[in-house]
Protein backbone atom coordinates (compact mmCIF):
# COMPACT_ATOMS: atom_id res chain seq x y z
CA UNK A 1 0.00 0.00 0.00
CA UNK A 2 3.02 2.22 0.55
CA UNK A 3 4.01 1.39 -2.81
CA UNK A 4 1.09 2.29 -4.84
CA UNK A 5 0.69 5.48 -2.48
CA UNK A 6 4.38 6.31 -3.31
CA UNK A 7 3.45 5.68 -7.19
CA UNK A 8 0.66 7.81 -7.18
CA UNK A 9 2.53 10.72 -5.65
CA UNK A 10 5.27 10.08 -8.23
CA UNK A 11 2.37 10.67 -10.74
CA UNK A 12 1.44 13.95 -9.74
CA UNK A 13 4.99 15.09 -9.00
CA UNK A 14 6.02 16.13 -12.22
CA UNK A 15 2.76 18.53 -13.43
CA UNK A 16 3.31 19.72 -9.91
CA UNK A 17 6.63 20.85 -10.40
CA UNK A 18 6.43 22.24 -13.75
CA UNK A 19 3.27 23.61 -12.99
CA UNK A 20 1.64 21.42 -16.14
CA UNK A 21 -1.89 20.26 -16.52
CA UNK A 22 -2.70 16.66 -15.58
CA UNK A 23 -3.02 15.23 -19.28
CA UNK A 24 -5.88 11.89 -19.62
CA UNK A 25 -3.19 9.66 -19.92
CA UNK A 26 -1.98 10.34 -16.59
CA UNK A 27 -5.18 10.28 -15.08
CA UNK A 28 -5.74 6.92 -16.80
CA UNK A 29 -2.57 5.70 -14.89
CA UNK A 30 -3.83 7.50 -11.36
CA UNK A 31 -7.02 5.93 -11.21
CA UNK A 32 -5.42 2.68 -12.24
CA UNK A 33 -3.26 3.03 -9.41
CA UNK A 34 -6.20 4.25 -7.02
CA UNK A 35 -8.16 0.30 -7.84
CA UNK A 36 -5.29 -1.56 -6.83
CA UNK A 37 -5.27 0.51 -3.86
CA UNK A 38 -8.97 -0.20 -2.84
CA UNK A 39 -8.10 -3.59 -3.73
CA UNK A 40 -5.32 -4.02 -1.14
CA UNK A 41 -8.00 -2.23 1.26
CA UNK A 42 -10.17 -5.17 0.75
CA UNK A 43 -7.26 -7.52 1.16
CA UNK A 44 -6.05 -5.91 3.88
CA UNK A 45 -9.71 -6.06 6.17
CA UNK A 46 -8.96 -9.86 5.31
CA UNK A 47 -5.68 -10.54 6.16
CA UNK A 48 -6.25 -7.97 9.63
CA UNK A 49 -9.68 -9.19 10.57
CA UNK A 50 -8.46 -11.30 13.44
CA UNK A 51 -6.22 -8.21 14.72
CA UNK A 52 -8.80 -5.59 14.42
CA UNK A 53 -10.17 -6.32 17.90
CA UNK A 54 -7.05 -6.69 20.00
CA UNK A 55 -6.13 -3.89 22.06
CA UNK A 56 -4.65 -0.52 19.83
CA UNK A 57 -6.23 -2.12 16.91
CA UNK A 58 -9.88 0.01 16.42
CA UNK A 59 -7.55 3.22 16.81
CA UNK A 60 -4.77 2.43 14.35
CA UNK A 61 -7.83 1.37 11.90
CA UNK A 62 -9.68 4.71 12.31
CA UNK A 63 -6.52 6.42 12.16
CA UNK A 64 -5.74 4.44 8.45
CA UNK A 65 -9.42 5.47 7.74
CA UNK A 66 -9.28 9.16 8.45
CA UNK A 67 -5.76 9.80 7.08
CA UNK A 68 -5.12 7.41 4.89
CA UNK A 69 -8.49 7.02 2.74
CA UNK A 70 -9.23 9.72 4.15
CA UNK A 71 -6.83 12.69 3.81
CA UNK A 72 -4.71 11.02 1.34
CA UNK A 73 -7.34 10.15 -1.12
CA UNK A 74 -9.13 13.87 -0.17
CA UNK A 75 -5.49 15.86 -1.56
CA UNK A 76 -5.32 13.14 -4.32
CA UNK A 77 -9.27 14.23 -5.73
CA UNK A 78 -8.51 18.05 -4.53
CA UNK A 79 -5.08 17.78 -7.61
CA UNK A 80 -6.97 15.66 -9.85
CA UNK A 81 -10.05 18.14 -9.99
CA UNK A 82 -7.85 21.07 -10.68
CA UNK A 83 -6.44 18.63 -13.31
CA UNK A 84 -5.33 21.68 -15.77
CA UNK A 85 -6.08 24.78 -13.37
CA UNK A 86 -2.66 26.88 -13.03
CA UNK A 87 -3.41 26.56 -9.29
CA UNK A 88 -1.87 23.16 -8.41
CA UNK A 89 -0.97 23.26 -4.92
CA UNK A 90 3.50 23.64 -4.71
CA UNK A 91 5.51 20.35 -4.58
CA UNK A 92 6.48 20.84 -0.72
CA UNK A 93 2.59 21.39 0.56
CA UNK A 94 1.78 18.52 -1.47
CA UNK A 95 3.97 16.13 -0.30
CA UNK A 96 4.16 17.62 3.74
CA UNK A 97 0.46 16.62 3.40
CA UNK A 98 0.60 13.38 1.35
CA UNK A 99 3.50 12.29 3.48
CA UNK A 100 1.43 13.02 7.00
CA UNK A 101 -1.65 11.13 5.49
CA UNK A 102 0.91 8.02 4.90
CA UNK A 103 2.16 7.68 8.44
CA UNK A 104 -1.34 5.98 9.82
CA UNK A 105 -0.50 2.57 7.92
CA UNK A 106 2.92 2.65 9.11
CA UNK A 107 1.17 2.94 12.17
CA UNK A 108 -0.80 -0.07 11.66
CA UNK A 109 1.80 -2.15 10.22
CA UNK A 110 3.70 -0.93 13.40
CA UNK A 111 0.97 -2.23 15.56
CA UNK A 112 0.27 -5.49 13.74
CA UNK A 113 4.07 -6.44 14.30
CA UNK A 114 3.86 -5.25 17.82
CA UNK A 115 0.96 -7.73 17.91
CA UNK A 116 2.74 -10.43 15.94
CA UNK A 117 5.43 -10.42 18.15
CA UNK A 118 3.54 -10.44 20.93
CA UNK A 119 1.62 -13.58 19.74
CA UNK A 120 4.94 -14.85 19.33
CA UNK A 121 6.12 -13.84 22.67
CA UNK A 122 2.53 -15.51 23.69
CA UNK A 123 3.08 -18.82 21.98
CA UNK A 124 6.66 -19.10 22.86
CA UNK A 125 6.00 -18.48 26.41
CA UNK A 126 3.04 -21.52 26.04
CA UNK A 127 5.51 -23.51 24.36
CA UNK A 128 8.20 -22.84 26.85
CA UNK A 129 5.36 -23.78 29.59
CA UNK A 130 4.07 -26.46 28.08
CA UNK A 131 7.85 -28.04 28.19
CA UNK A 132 8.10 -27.54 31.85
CA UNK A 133 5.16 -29.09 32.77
CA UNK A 134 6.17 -32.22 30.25
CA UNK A 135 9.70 -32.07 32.02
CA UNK A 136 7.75 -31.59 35.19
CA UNK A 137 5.49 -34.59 34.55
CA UNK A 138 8.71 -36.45 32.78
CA UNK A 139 10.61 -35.89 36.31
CA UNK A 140 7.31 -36.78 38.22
CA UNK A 141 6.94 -40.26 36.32
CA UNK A 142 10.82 -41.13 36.34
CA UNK A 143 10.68 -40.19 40.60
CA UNK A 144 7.33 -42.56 40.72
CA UNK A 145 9.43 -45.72 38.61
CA UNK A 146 12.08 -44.79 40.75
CA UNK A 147 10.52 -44.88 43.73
CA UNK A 148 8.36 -48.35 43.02
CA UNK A 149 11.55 -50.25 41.37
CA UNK A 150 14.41 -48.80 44.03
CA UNK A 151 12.71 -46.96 46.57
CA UNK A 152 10.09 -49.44 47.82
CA UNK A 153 12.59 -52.42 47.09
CA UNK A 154 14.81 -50.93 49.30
CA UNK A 155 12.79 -50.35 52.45
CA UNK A 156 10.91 -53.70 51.48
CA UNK A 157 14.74 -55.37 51.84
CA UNK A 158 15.12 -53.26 55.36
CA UNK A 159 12.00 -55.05 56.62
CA UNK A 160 13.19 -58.08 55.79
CA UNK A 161 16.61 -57.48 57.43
CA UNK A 162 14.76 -56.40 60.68
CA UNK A 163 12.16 -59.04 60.41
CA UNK A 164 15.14 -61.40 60.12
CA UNK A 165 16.69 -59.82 63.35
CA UNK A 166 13.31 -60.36 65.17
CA UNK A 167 13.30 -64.04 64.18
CA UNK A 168 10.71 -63.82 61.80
CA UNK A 169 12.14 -66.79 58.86
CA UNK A 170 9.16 -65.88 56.86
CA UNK A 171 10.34 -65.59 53.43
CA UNK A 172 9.79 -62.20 52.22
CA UNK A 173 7.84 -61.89 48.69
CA UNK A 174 10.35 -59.73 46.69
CA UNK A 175 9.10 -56.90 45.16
CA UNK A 176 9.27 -56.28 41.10
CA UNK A 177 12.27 -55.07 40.19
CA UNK A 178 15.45 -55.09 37.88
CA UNK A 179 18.44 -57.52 38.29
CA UNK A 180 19.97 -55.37 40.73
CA UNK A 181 16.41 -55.73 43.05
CA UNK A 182 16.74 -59.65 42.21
CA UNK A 183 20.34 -60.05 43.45
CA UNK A 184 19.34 -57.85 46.88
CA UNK A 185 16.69 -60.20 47.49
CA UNK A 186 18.79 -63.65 46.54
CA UNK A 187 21.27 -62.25 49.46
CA UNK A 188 18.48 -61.88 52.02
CA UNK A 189 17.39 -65.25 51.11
CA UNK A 190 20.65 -66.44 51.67
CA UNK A 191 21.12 -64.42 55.20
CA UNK A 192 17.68 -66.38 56.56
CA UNK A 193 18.62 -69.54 55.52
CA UNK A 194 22.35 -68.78 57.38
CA UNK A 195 20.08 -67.44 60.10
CA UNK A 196 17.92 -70.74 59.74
CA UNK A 197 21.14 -72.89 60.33
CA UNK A 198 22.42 -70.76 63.27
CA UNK A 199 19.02 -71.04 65.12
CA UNK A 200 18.17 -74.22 64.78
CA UNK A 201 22.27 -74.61 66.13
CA UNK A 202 21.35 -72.79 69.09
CA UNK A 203 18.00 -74.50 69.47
CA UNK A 204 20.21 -78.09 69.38
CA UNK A 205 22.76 -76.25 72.03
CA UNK A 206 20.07 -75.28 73.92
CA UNK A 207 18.72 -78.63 73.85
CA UNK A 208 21.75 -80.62 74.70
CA UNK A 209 22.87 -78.02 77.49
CA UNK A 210 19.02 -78.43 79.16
CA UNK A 211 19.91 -82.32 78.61
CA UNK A 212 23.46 -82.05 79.86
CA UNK A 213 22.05 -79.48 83.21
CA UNK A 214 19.27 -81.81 83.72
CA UNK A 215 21.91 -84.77 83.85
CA UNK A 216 24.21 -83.11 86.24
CA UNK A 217 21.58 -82.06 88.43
CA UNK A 218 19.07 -85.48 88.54
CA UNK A 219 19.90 -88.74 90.23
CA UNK A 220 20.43 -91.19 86.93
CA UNK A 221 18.15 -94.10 88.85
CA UNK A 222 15.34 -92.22 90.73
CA UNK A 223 15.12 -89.07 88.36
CA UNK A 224 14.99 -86.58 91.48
CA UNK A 225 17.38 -84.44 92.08
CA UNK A 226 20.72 -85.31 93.08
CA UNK A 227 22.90 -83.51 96.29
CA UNK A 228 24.28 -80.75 94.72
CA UNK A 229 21.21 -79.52 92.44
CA UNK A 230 19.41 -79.84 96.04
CA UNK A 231 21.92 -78.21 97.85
CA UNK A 232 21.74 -75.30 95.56
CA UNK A 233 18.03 -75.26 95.68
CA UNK A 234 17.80 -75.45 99.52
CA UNK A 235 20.02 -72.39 99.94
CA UNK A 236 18.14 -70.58 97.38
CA UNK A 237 15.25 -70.92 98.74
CA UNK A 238 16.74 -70.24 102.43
CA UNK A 239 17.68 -66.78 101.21
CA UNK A 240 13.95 -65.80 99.33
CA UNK A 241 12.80 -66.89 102.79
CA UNK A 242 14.75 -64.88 104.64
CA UNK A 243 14.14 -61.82 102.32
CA UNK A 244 10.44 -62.41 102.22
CA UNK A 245 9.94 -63.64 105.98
CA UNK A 246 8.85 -66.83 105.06
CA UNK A 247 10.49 -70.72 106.47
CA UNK A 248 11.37 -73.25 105.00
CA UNK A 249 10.80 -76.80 105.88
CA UNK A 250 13.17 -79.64 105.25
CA UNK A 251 11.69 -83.51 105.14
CA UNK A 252 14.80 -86.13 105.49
CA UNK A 253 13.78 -89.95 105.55
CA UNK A 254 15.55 -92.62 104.43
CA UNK A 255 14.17 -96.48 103.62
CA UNK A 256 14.22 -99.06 106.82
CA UNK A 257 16.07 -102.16 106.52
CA UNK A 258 17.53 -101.11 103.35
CA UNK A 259 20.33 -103.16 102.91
CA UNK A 260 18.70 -106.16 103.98
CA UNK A 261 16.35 -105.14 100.88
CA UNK A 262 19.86 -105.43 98.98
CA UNK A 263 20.47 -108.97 100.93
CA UNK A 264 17.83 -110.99 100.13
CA UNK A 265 16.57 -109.83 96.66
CA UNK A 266 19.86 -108.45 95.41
CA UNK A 267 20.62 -105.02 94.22
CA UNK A 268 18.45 -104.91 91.21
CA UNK A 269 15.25 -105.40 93.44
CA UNK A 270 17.49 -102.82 95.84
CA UNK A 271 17.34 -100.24 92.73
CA UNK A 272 13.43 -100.69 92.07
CA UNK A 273 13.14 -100.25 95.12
CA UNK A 274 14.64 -96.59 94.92
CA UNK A 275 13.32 -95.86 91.72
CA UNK A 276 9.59 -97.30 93.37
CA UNK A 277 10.04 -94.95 96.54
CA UNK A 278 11.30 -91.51 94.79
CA UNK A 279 8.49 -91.68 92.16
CA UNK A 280 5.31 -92.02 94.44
CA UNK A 281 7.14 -89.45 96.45
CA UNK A 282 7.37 -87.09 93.84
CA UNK A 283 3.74 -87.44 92.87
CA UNK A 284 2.48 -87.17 96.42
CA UNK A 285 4.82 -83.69 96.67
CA UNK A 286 3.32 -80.59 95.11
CA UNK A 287 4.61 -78.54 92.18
CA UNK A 288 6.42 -76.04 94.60
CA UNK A 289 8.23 -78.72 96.96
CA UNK A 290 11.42 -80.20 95.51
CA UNK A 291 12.82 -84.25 96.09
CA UNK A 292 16.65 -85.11 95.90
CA UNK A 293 18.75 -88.17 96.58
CA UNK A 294 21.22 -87.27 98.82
CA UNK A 295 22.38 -90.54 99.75
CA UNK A 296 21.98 -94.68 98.90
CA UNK A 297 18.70 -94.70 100.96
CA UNK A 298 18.59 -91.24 101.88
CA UNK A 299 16.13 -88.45 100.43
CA UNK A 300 15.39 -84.94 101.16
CA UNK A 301 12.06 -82.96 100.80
CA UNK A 302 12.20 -79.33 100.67
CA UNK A 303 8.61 -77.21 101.57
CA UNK A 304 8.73 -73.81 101.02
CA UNK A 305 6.17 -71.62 102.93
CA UNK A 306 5.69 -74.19 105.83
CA UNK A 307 5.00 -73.83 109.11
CA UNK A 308 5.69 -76.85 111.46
CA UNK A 309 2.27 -78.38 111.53
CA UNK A 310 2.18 -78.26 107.24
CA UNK A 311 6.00 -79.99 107.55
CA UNK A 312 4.38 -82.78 109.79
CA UNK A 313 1.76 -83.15 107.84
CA UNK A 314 3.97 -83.00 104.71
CA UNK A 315 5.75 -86.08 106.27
CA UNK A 316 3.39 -88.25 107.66
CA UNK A 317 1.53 -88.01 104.32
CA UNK A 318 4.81 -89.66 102.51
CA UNK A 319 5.30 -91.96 105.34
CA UNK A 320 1.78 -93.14 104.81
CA UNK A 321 2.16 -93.46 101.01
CA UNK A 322 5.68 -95.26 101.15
CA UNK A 323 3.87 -98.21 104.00
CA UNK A 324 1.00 -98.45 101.46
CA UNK A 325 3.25 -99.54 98.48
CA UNK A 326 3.48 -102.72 97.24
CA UNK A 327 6.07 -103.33 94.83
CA UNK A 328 5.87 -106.33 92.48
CA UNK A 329 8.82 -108.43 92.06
CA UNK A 330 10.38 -109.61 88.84
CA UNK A 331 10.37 -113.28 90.20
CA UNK A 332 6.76 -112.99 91.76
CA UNK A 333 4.90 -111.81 94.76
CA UNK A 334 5.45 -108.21 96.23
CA UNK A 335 7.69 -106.14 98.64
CA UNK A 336 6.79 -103.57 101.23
CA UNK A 337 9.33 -101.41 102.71
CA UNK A 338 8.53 -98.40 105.66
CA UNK A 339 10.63 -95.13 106.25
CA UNK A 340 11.90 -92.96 109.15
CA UNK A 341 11.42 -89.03 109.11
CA UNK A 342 13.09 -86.87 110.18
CA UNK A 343 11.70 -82.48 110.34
CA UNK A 344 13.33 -79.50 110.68
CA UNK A 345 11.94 -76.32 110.15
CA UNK A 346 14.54 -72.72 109.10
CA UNK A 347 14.40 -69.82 111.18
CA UNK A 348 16.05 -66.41 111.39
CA UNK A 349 19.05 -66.22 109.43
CA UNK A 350 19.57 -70.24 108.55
CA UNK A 351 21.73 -72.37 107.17
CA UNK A 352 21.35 -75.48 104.84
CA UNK A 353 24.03 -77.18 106.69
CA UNK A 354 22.64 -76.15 109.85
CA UNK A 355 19.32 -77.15 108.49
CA UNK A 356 20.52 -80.54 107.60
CA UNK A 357 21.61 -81.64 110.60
CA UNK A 358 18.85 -81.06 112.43
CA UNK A 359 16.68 -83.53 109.95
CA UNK A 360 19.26 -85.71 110.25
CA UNK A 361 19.56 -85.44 114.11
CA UNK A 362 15.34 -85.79 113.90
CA UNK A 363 15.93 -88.88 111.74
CA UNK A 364 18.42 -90.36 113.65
CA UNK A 365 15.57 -90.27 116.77
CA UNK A 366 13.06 -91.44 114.62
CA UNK A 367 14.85 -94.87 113.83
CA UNK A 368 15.66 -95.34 117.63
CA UNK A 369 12.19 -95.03 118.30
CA UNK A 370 11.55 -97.66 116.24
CA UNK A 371 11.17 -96.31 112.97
CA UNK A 372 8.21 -95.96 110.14
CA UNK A 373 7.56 -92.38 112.35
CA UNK A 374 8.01 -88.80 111.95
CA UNK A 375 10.48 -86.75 114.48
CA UNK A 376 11.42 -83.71 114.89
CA UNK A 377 9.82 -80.20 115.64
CA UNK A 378 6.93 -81.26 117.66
CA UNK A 379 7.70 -83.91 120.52
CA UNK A 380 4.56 -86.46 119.63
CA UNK A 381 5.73 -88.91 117.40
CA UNK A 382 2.97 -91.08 115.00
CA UNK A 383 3.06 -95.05 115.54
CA UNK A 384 2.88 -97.12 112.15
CA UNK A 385 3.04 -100.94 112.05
CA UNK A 386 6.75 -102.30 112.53
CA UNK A 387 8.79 -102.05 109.59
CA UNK A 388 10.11 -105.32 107.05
């Protein structure tokens, strides 16, 4: 449009500067010129529709209106129509007001690239957003695969670990994963079967050292307790007494006639015997009370919490049982055997040997009173029938 607007000024430059009339052929050429222009005003209301209602926009086309078709086409008809008059307007009026009437479409092509660019601007700035939020959604799905193939793999693996460290041999379930997740898991599995082997070690240990305590501390033919694992129950229990301000009562007997047992049947009878006498013992003591062999014939009850009536009674109850026996013989027939008793009861500050010999001392009376009786503590002694 500049163009043509240019050309038509070119046309009426020369009769304007030698002051010669504006001949039909010339005219022929300015109105030419004046169609394409109306033309490229149609083209242009095309090509600028979408821009004519941004912001600037109505302005810069009023202004192209005005001055443009306007002014410029207004001094254009105002030199045509004095087409031969000898008053055609001087060169620099003409073109100070054909050049002011051109500056509204450099106007608008100044505001259409203004606008272009800032569609640009526009679209690169939604394109540059748009890429963040794909990096930002790229980032968010590579931390999420992350996190569910190395992340949770890994804290899955710690469980285990721990679990394994609680004693929970559970296999764990391993998660999905690469290779590297695989070979985590194949060393876990190998650390609980190693932890597997080492338990069930220590459960065998265990085993055999219960076995091998149980052993050192029970009498191989009666399976009470021998001497020493009585000895070291009996002071135990002397000093929770003594803390707590309880007693503790201590049943000795020992089997009558025992060796003429041994005599006349021999020693296995002698042994069955033992074995006989120790197990209906042990059934006729409670759960608390505790039964060693402390000797050939020779056993020791221990009754915690007793008083002297409950050690009596305590006693006479295993005298009774031990009379009422009646042990069956390999060869035949049956055996009865009796026992003596003997009762002492701990006091302030007492001692197992202490304790000891005053059972023993009790028992000692009991047989020279004729035994099958209790002694000790109280003076009345109970009368059973005489012994084998």
């Amino acid at each position: 449009m500049r163009e043509y607007a240019r050309r038509l000024a070119a046309q009426l430059m020369v009769p304007l500067i030698k002051h010669q009339a504006i001949d039909a052929s010339r005219q022929q050429r300015i109105n030419h010129l004046r169609d394409h222009l109306n033309e490229l005003a149609g083209l242009l209301n095309r090509q600028v529709g979408d821009y004519w209602n941004m912001p600037g926009m109505q302005q810069a086309r009023h202004s192209v209106a005005q001055h443009y078709f306007g002014d410029g086409y207004g001094l254009l008809d105002s030199v045509l129509r004095q087409g031969s008059s000898a008053k055609l307007p001087a060169v620099m009026a003409f073109t100070d007001r054909y050049t002011q009437s051109m500056r509204s479409i450099e106007q608008l092509q100044t505001q259409i690239q203004a606008l272009r660019g800032s569609q640009r601007a526009k679209r690169e700035a939604i394109a540059a957003m748009t890429l963040c939020c794909a990096l930002i959604v790229a980032l968010i799905i590579l931390l999420h695969i992350s996190r569910r193939r190395m992340l949770v793999p890994l804290l899955q693996a710690r469980k285990a670990i721990i679990d394994l460290a609680d004693g929970n041999l559970l296999a764990a379930r391993p998660p999905r994963g690469g290779p590297e997740v695989e070979q985590l898991f194949d060393a876990i599995d190998v650390l609980r079967a190693n932890q597997e082997k080492r338990l069930q070690t220590e459960r065998r240990l265990a085993e055999m050292t219960q076995q091998l305590k149980h052993q050192a501390e029970t009498n191989t033919l009666t399976g009470v307790h021998n001497r020493r694992a009585l000895e070291t129950i009996g002071e135990q229990l002397l000093n929770h007494a003594e803390f707590g301000g309880w007693r503790v009562g201590l049943v000795m007997f020992d089997i009558d006639h025992f060796k003429k047992v041994n005599d006349v049947h021999g020693h296995p009878v002698g042994d069955l015997v033992l074995k006989t006498v120790a197990q209906t013992v042990a059934r006729a003591c409670r759960n608390e009370d505790n039964i060693g062999r402390v000797g050939g014939e020779e056993f020791i009850v221990l009754v915690p919490l007793a008083d002297a009536r409950a050690v009596r009674a305590v006693a006479e109850k295993l005298r009774q049982r031990i009379e009422n026996l009646r042990i069956a013989l390999p060869g035949g027939g049956e055996l009865r055997v009796t026992a003596s008793f003997g009762i002492a009861l701990s006091g302030p500050h007492a001692d197992w040997d202490k304790l000891v010999t005053q059972a023993d001392t009790a028992l000692y009376e009991a047989k020279h009173s004729g035994r099958n009786r209790v002694a000790g503590l109280e003076r009345t002694e109970t009368m059973a029938s005489p012994a084998i």
